[in-house]
N, C-alpha and C. Protein backbone atom coordinates (compact mmCIF):
# COMPACT_ATOMS: atom_id res chain seq x y z
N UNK A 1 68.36 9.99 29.99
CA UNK A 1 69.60 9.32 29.69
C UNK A 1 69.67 7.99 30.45
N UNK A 2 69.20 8.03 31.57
CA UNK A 2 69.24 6.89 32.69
C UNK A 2 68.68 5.79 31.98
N UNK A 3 67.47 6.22 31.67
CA UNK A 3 66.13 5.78 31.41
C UNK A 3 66.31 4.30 29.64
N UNK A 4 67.52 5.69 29.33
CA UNK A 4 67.64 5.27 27.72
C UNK A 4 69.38 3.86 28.25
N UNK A 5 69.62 4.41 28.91
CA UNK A 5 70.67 3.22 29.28
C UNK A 5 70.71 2.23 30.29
N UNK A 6 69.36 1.99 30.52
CA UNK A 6 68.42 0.84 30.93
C UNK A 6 68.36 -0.21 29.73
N UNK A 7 67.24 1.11 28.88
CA UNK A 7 66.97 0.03 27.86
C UNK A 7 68.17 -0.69 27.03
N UNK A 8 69.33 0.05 26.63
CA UNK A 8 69.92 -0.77 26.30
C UNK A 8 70.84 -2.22 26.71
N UNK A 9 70.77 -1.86 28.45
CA UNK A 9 71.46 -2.79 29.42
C UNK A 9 70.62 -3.73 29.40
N UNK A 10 69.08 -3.64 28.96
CA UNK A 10 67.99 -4.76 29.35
C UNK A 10 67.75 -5.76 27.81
N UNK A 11 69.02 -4.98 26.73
CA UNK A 11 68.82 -5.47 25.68
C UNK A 11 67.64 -5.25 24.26
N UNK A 12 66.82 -3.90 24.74
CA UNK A 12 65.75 -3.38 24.12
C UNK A 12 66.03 -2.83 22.46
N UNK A 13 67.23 -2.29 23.09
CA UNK A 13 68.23 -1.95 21.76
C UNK A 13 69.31 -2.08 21.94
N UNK A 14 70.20 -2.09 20.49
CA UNK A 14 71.42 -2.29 20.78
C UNK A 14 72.24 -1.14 20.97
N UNK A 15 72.15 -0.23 20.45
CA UNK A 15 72.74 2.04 21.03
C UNK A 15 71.51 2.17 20.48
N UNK A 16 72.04 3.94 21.17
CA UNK A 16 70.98 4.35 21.03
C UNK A 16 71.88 5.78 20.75
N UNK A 17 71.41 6.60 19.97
CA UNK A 17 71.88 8.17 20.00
C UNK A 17 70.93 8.87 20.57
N UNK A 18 71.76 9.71 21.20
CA UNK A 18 70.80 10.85 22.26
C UNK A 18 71.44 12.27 21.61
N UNK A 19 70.83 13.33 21.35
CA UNK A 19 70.82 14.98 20.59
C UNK A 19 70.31 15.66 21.66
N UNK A 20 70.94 16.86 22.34
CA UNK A 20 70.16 17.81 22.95
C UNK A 20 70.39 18.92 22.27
N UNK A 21 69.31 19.66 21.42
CA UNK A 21 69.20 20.42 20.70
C UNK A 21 68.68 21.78 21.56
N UNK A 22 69.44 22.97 20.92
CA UNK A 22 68.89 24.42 21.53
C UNK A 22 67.01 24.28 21.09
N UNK A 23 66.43 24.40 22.07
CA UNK A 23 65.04 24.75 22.19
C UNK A 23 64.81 25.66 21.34
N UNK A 24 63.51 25.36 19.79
CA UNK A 24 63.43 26.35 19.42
C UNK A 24 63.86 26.68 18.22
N UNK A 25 65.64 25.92 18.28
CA UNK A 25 66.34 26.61 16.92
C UNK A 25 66.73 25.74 16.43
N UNK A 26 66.05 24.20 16.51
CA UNK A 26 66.41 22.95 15.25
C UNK A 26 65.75 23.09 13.93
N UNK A 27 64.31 23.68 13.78
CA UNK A 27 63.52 23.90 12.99
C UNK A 27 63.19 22.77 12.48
N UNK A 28 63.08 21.64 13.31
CA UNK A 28 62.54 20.51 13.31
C UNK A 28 60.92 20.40 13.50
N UNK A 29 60.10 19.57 12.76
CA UNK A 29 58.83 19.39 12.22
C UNK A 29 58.19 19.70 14.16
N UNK A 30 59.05 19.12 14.96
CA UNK A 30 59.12 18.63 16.28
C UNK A 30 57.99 20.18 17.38
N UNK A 31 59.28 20.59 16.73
CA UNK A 31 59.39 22.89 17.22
C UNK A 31 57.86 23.02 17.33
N UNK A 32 57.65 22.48 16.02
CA UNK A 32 56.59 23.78 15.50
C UNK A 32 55.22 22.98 15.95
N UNK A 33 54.87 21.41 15.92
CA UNK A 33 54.05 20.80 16.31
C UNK A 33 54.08 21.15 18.09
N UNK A 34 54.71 21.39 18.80
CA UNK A 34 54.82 21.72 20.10
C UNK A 34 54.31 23.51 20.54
N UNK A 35 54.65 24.03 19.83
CA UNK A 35 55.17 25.18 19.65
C UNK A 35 53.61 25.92 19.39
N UNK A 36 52.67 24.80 18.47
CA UNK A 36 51.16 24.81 18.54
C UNK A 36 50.96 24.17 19.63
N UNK A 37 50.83 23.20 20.15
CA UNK A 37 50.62 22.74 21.05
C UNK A 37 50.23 23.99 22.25
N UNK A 38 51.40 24.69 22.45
CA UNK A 38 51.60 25.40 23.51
C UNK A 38 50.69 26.52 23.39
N UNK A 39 50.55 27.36 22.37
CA UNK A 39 49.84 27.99 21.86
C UNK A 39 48.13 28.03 22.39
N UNK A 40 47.88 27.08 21.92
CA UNK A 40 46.60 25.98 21.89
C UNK A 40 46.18 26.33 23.36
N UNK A 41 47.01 25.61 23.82
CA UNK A 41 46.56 25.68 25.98
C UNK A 41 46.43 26.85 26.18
N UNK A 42 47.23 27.99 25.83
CA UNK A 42 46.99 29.20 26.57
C UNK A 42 45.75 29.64 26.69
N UNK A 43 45.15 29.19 25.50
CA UNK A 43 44.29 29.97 24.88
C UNK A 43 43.05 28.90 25.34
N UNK A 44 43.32 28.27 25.65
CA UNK A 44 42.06 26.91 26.15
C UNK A 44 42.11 26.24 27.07
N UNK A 45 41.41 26.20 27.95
CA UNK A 45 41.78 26.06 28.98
C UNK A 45 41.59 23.88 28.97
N UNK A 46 42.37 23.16 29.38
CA UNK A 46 42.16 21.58 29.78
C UNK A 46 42.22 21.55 31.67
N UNK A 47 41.52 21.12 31.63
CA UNK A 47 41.28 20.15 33.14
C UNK A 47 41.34 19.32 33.29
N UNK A 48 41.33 18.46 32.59
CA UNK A 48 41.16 17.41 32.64
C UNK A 48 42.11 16.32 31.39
N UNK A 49 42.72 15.30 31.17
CA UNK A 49 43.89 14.82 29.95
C UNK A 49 43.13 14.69 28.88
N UNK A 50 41.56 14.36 28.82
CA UNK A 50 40.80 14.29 27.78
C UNK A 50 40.86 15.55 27.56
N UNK A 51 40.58 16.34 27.89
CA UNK A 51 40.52 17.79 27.20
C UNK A 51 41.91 18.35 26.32
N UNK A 52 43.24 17.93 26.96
CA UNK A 52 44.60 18.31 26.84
C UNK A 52 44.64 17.38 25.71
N UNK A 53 44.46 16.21 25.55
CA UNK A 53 43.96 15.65 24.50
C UNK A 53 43.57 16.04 22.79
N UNK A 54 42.49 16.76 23.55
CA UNK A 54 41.45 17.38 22.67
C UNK A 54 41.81 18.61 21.77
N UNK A 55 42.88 19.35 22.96
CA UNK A 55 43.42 20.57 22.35
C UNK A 55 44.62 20.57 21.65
N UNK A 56 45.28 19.02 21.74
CA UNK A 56 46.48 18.81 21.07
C UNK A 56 46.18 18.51 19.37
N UNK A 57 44.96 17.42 19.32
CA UNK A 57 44.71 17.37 18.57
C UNK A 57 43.75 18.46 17.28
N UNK A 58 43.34 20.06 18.32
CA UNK A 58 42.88 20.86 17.76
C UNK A 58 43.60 22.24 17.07
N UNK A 59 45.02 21.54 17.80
CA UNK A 59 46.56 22.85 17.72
C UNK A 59 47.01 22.63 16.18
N UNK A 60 47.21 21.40 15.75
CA UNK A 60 48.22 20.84 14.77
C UNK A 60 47.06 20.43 13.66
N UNK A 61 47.83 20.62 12.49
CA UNK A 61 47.35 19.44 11.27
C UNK A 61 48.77 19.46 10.61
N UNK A 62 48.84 17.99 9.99
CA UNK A 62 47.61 16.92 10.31
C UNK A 62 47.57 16.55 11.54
N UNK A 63 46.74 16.20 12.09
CA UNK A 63 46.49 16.16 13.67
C UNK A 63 46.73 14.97 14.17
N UNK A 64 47.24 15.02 15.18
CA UNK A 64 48.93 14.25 15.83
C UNK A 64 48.14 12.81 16.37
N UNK A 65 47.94 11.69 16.59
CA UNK A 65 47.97 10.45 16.84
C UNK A 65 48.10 10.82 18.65
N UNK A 66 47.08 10.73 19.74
CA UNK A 66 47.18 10.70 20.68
C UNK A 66 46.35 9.65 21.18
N UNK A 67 46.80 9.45 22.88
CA UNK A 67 46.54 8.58 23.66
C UNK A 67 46.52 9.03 24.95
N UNK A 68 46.09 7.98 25.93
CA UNK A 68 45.74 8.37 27.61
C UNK A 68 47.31 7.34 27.80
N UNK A 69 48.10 7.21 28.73
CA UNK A 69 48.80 6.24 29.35
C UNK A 69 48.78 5.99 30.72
N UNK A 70 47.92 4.75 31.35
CA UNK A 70 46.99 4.98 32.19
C UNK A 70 48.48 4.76 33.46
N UNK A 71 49.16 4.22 32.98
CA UNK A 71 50.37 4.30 34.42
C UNK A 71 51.53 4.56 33.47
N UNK A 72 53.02 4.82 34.39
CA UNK A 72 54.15 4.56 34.10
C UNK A 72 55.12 4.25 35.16
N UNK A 73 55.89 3.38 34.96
CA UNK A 73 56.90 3.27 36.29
C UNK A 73 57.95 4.65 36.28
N UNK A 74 57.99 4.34 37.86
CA UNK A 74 58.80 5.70 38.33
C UNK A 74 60.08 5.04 38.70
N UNK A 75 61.28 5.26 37.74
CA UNK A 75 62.48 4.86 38.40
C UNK A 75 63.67 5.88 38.81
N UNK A 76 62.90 7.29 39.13
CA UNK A 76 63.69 8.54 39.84
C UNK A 76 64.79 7.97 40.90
N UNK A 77 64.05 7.33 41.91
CA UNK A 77 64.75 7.02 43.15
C UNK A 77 65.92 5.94 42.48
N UNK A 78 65.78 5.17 41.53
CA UNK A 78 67.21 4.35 41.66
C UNK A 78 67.97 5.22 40.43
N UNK A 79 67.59 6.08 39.50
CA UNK A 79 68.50 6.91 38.69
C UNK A 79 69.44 7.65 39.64
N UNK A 80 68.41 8.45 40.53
CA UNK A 80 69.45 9.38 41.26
C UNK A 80 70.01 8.86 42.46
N UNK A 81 70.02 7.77 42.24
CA UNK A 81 71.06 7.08 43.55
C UNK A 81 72.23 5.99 42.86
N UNK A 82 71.99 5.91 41.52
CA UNK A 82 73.21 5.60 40.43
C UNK A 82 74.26 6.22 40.06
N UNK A 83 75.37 6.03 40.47
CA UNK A 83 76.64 6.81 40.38
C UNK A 83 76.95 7.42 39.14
N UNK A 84 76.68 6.26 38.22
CA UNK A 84 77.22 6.79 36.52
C UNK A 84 76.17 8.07 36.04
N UNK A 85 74.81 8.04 36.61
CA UNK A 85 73.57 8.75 35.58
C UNK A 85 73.88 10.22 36.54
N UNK A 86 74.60 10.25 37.46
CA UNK A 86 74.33 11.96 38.10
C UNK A 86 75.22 12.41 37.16
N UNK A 87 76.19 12.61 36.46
CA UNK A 87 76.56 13.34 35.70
C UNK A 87 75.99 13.68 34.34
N UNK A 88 74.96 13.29 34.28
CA UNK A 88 73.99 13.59 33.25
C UNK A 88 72.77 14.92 33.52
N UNK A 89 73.12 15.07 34.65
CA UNK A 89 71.80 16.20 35.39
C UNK A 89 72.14 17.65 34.94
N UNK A 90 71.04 18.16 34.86
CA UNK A 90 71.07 19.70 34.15
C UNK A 90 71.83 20.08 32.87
N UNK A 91 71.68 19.30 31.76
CA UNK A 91 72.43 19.18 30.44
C UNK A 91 71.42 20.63 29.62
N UNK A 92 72.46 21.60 29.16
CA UNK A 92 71.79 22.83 29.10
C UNK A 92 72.64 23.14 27.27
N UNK A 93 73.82 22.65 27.02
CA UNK A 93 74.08 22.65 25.92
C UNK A 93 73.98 21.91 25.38
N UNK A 94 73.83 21.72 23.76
CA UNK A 94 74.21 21.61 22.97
C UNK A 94 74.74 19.88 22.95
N UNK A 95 74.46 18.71 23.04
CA UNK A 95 75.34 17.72 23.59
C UNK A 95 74.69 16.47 22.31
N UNK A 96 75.72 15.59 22.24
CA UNK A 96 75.60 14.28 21.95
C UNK A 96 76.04 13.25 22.28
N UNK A 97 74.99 12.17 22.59
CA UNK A 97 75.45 10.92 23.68
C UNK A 97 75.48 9.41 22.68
N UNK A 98 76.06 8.41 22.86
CA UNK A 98 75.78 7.67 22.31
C UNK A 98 76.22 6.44 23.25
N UNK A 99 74.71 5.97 23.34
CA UNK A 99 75.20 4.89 24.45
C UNK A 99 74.87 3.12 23.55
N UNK A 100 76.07 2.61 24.26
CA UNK A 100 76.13 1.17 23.81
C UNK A 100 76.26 -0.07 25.03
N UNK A 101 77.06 -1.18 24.44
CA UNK A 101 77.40 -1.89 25.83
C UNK A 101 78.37 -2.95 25.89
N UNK A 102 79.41 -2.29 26.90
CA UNK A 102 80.83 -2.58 26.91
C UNK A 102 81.01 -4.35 26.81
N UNK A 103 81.98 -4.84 27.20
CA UNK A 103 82.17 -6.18 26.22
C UNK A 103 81.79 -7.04 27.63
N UNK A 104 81.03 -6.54 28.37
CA UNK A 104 80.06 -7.46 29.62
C UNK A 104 79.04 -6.95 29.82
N UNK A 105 78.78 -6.58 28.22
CA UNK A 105 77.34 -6.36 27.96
C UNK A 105 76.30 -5.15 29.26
N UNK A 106 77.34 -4.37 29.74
CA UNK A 106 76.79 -3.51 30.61
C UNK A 106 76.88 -2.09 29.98
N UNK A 107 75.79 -1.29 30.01
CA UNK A 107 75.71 0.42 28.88
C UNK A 107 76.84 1.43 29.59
N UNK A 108 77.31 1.88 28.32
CA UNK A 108 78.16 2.53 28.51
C UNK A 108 77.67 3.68 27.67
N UNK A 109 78.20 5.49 27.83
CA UNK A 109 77.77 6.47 27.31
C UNK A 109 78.93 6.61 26.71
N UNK A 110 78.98 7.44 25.61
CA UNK A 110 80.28 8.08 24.78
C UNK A 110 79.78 9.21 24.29
């Protein structure tokens, strides 16, 4: 959520809708490509991201478009020291967010 009301404060987009769906019971294309996924590992072992890789693309057809992403920035430490984003922590139902940006162009959630 933090993460997603960055991007819109940095102008990346203009809202954005956020869905937290029960795990499992959207029956979204999403479920079931994961759902192999998971499957897949138990049963195979990766060590390595090329391998995890390997088994993602051996879980699913049609077989999913993957990549390595050799870094990512870590912005934990200034989310959880942001007043507005701690009330976003441990979201367990059912929820919909829709964040935009108030008329000084700073993100706001609804």
């Amino acid at each position: 959520m933090a993460f997603l009301s960055l991007l819109v404060g940095w102008k990346v987009f203009e809202n954005v809708h956020v869905n937290f769906l029960p795990v499992g019971h959207t029956h979204e294309d999403i479920d079931q490509m994961f759902s192999r996924f998971a499957l897949h590992n138990r049963l195979h072992n990766a060590t390595t991201s090329t391998d995890l890789l390997n088994n993602c693309k051996n879980a699913f057809y049609p077989v999913p478009l993957t990549g390595n992403v050799g870094s990512q920035a870590n912005i934990k430490d200034a989310i959880d020291q942001h007043p507005d984003f701690t009330k976003f922590k441990d979201i367990t139902e059912v929820q919909a967010f829709f964040i935009s940006r108030d008329a000084q162009g700073l993100p706001v959630c609804m």
